[in-house]
C-alpha atoms as a PDB file:
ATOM      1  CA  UNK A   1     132.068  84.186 138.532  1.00  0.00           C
ATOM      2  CA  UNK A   2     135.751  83.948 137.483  1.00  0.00           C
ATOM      3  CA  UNK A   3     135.157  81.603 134.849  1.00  0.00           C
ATOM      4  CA  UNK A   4     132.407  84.120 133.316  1.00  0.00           C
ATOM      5  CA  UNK A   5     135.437  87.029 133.367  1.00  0.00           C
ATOM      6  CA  UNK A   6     137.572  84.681 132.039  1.00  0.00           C
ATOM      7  CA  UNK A   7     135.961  84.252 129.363  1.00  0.00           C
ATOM      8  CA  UNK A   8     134.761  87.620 128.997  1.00  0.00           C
ATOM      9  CA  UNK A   9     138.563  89.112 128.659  1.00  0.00           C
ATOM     10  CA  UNK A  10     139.268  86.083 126.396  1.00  0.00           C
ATOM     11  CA  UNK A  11     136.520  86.789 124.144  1.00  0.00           C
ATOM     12  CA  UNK A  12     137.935  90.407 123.782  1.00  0.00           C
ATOM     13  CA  UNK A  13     141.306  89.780 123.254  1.00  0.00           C
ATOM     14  CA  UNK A  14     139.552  87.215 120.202  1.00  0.00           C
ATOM     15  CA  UNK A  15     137.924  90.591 119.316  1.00  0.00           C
ATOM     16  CA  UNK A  16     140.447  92.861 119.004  1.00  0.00           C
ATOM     17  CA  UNK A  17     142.774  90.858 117.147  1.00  0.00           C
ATOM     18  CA  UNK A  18     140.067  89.889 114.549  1.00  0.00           C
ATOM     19  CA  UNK A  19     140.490  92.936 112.102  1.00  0.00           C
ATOM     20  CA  UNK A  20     144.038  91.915 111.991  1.00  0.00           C
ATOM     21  CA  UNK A  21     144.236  88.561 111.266  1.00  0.00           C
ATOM     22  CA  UNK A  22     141.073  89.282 108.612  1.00  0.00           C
ATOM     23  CA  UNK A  23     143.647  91.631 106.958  1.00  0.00           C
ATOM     24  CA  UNK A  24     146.305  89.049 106.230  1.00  0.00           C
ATOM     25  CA  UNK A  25     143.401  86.655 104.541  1.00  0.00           C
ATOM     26  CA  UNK A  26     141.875  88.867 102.200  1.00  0.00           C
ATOM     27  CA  UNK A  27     142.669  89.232  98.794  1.00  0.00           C
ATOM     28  CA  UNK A  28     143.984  92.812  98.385  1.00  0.00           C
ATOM     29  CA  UNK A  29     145.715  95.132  95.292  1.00  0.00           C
ATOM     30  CA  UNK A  30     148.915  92.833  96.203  1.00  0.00           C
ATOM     31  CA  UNK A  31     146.770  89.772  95.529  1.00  0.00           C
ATOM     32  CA  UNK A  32     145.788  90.731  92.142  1.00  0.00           C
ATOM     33  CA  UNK A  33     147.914  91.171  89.261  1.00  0.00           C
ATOM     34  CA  UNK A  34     148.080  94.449  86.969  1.00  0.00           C
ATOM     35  CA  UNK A  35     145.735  95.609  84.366  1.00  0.00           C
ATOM     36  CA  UNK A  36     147.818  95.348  81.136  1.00  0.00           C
ATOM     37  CA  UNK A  37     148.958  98.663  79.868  1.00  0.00           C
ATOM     38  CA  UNK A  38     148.942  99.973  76.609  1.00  0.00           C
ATOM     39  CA  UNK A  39     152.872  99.578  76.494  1.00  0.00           C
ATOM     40  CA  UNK A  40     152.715  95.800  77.566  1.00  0.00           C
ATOM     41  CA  UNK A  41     150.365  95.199  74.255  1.00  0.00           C
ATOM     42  CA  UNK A  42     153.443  93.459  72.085  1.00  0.00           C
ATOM     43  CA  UNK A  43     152.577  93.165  68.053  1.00  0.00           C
ATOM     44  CA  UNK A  44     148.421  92.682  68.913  1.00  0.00           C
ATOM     45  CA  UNK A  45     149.313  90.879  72.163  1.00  0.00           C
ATOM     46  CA  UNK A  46     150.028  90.985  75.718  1.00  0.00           C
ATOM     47  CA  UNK A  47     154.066  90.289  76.228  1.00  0.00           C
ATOM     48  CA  UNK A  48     153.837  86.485  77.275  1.00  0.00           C
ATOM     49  CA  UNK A  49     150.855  85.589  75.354  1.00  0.00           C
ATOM     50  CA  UNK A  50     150.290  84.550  71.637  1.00  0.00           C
ATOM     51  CA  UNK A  51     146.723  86.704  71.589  1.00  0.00           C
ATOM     52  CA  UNK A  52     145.040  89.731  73.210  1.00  0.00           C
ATOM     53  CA  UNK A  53     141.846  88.590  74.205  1.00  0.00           C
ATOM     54  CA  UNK A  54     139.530  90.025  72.321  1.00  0.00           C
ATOM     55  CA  UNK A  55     137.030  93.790  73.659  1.00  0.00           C
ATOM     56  CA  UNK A  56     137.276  97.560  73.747  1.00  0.00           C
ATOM     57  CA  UNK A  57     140.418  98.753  75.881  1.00  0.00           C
ATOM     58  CA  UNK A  58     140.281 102.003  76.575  1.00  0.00           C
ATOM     59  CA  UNK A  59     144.252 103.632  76.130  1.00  0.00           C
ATOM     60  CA  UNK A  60     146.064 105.981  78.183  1.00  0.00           C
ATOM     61  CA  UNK A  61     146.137 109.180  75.369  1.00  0.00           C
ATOM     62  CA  UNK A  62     142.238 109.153  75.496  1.00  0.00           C
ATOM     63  CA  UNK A  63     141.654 106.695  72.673  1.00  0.00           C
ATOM     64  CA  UNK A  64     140.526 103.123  72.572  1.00  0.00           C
ATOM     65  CA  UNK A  65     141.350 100.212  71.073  1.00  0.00           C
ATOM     66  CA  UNK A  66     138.660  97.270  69.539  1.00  0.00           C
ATOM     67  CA  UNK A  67     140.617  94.109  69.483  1.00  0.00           C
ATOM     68  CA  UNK A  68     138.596  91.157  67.787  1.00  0.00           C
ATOM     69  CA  UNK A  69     136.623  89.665  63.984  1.00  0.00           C
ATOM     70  CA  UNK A  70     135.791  91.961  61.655  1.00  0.00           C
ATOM     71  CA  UNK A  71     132.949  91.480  60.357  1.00  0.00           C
ATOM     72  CA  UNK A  72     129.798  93.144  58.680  1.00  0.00           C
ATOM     73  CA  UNK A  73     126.595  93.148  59.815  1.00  0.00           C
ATOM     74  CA  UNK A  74     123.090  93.468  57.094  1.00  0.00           C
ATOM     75  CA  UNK A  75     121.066  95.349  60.403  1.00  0.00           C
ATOM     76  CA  UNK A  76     120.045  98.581  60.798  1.00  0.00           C
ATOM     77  CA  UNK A  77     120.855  99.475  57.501  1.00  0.00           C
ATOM     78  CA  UNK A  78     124.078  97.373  57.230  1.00  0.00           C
ATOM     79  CA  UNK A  79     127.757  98.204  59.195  1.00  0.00           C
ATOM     80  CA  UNK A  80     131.312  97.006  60.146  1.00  0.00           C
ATOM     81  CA  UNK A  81     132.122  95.899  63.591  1.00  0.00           C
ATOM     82  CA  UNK A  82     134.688  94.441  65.576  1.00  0.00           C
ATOM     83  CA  UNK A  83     133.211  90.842  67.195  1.00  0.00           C
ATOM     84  CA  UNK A  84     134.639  89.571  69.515  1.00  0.00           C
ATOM     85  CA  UNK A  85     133.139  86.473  72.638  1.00  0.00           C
ATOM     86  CA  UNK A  86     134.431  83.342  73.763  1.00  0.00           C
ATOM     87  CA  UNK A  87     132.373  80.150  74.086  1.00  0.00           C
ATOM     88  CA  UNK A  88     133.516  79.951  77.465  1.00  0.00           C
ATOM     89  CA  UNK A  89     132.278  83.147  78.622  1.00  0.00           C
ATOM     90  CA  UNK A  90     129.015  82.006  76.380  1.00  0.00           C
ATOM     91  CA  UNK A  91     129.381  85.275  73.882  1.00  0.00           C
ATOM     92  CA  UNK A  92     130.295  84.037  71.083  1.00  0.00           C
ATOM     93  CA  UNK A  93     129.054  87.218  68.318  1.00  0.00           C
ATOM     94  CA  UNK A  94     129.413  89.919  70.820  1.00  0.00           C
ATOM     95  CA  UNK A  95     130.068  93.269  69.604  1.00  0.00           C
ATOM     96  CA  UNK A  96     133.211  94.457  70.568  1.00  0.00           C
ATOM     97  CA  UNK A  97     132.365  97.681  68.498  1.00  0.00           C
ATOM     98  CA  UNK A  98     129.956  99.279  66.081  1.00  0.00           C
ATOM     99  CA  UNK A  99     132.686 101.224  63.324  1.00  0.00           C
ATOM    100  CA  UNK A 100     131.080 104.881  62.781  1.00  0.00           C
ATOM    101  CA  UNK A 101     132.632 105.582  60.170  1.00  0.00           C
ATOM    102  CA  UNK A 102     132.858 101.979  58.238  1.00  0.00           C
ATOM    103  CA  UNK A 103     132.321 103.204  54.685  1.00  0.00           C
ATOM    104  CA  UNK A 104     135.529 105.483  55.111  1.00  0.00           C
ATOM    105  CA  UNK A 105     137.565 101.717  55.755  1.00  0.00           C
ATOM    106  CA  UNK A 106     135.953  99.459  53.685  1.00  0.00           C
ATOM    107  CA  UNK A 107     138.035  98.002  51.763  1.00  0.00           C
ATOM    108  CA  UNK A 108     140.305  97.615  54.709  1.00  0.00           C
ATOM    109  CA  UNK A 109     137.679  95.882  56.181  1.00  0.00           C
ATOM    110  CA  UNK A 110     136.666  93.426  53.302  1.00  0.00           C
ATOM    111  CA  UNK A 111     140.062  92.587  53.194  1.00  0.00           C
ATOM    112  CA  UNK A 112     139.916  91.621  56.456  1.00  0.00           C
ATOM    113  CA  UNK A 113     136.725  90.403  57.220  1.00  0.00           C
ATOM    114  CA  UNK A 114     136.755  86.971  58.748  1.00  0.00           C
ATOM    115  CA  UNK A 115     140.323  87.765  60.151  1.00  0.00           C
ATOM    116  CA  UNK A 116     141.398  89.528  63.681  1.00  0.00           C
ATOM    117  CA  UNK A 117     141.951  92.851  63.464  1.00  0.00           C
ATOM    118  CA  UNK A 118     142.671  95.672  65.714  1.00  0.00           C
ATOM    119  CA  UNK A 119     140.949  99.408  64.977  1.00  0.00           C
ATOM    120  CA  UNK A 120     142.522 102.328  66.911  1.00  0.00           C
ATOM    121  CA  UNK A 121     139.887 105.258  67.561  1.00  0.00           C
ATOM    122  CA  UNK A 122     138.075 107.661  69.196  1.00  0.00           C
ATOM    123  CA  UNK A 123     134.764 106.664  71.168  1.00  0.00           C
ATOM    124  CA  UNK A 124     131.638 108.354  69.360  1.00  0.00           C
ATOM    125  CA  UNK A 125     130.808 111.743  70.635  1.00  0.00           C
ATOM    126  CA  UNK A 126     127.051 112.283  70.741  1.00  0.00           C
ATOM    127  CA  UNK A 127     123.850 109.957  69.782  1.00  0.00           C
ATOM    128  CA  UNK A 128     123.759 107.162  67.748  1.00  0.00           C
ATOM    129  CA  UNK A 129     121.042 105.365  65.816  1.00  0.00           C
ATOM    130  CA  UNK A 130     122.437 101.840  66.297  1.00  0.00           C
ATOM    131  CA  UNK A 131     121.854  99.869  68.598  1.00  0.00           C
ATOM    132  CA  UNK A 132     124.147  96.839  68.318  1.00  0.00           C
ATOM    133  CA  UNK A 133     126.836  98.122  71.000  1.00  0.00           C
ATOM    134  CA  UNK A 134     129.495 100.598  71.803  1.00  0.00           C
ATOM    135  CA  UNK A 135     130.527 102.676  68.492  1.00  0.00           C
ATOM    136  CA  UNK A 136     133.708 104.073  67.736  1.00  0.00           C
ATOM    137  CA  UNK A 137     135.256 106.338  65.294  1.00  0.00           C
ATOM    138  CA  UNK A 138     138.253 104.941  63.055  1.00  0.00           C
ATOM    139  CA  UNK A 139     141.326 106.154  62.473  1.00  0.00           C
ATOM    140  CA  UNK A 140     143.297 102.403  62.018  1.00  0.00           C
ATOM    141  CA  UNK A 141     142.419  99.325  61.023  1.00  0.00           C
ATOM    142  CA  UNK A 142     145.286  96.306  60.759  1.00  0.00           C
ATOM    143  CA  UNK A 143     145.138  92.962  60.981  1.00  0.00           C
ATOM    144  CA  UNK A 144     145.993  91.613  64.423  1.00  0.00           C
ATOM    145  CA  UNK A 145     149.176  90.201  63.044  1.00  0.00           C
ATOM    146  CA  UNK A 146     150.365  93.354  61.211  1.00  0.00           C
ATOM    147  CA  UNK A 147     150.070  95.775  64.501  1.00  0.00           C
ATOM    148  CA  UNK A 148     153.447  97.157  65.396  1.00  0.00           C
ATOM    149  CA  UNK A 149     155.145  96.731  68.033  1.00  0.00           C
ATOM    150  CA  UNK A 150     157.566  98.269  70.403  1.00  0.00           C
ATOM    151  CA  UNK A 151     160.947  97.147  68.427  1.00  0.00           C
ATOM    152  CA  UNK A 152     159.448  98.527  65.218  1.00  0.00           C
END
C-alpha cells in the first residue's frame, strides 16, 4: 500500500512539472529568426546575402514586391510575368506574378526578359481573366542589380 502512494505522489510531481520542462524544448518566436523587412532588402537583396530569393513579398506601405525572371508568356492571349522556383523546392517556372498592366512596361520588360528583375506594385483590385497566378499592377520595373539601395 505505501509503495502504490509512492508512486502515486511521484507520478504527480512527474505531472506537474511536465508543462514546464515541455516549455524549455519547444521551438518558440525566440527559436526562429525574423521575417526580413522591407528595410533589410539591400540593392535586390537581403543584407548578408548575394540574392533575394525569388516570390511576391508583400511591403509594409501596402504594396508588394515580385522578385524573380521576367519573362513573357504566349497563354491566354499572351502577358509578362515575374517567374520565379527553385529546383530544389521542385518549381522551377512558377509564377511569381501575372503583370496587369504589361503593355504599359514593355519595353522595360524586353529589355529585361531572361534577366532578374524586381517590379514594385499594387496587388490587382477586382477579377481577373488569367489564370496563371497572383497579378499585380506596375508601377517599377528594374533589373535586380539596378534596385537602389539604402546608401543611394
Amino acid at each position: 500500500m505505501l509503495t502504490r502512494i509512492a508512486a502515486l505522489l511521484m507520478l504527480g510531481v512527474v505531472i506537474a512539472a511536465l508543462p514546464a520542462a515541455l516549455t524549455g524544448c519547444g521551438a518558440g518566436p525566440a527559436d526562429e529568426p525574423p521575417a526580413p523587412s522591407a528595410s533589410s532588402i539591400v540593392g535586390g537583396a537581403e543584407a548578408g546575402s548575394t540574392k533575394m530569393a525569388p516570390g511576391l513579398f508583400d511591403l509594409e506601405d501596402g504594396t508588394v514586391m515580385a522578385v524573380g525572371t521576367a519573362e513573357y508568356r504566349d497563354l491566354e492571349g499572351g502577358f509578362w510575368a515575374v517567374i520565379g522556383g527553385t529546383e530544389a523546392e521542385g518549381d522551377v517556372g512558377k509564377v511569381v506574378a501575372v503583370i496587369a498592366n504589361g503593355n504599359d512596361h514593355a519595353t522595360q520588360f524586353k529589355e529585361l526578359e531572361g534577366l532578374s528583375v524586381i517590379v514594385a506594385g499594387t496587388r490587382l483590385e477586382g477579377a481577373s481573366t488569367r489564370m496563371a497566378g497572383p497579378e499585380i499592377t506596375a508601377t517599377s520595373v528594374v533589373a535586380a542589380s539596378d534596385a537602389a539601395g539604402p546608401a543611394e
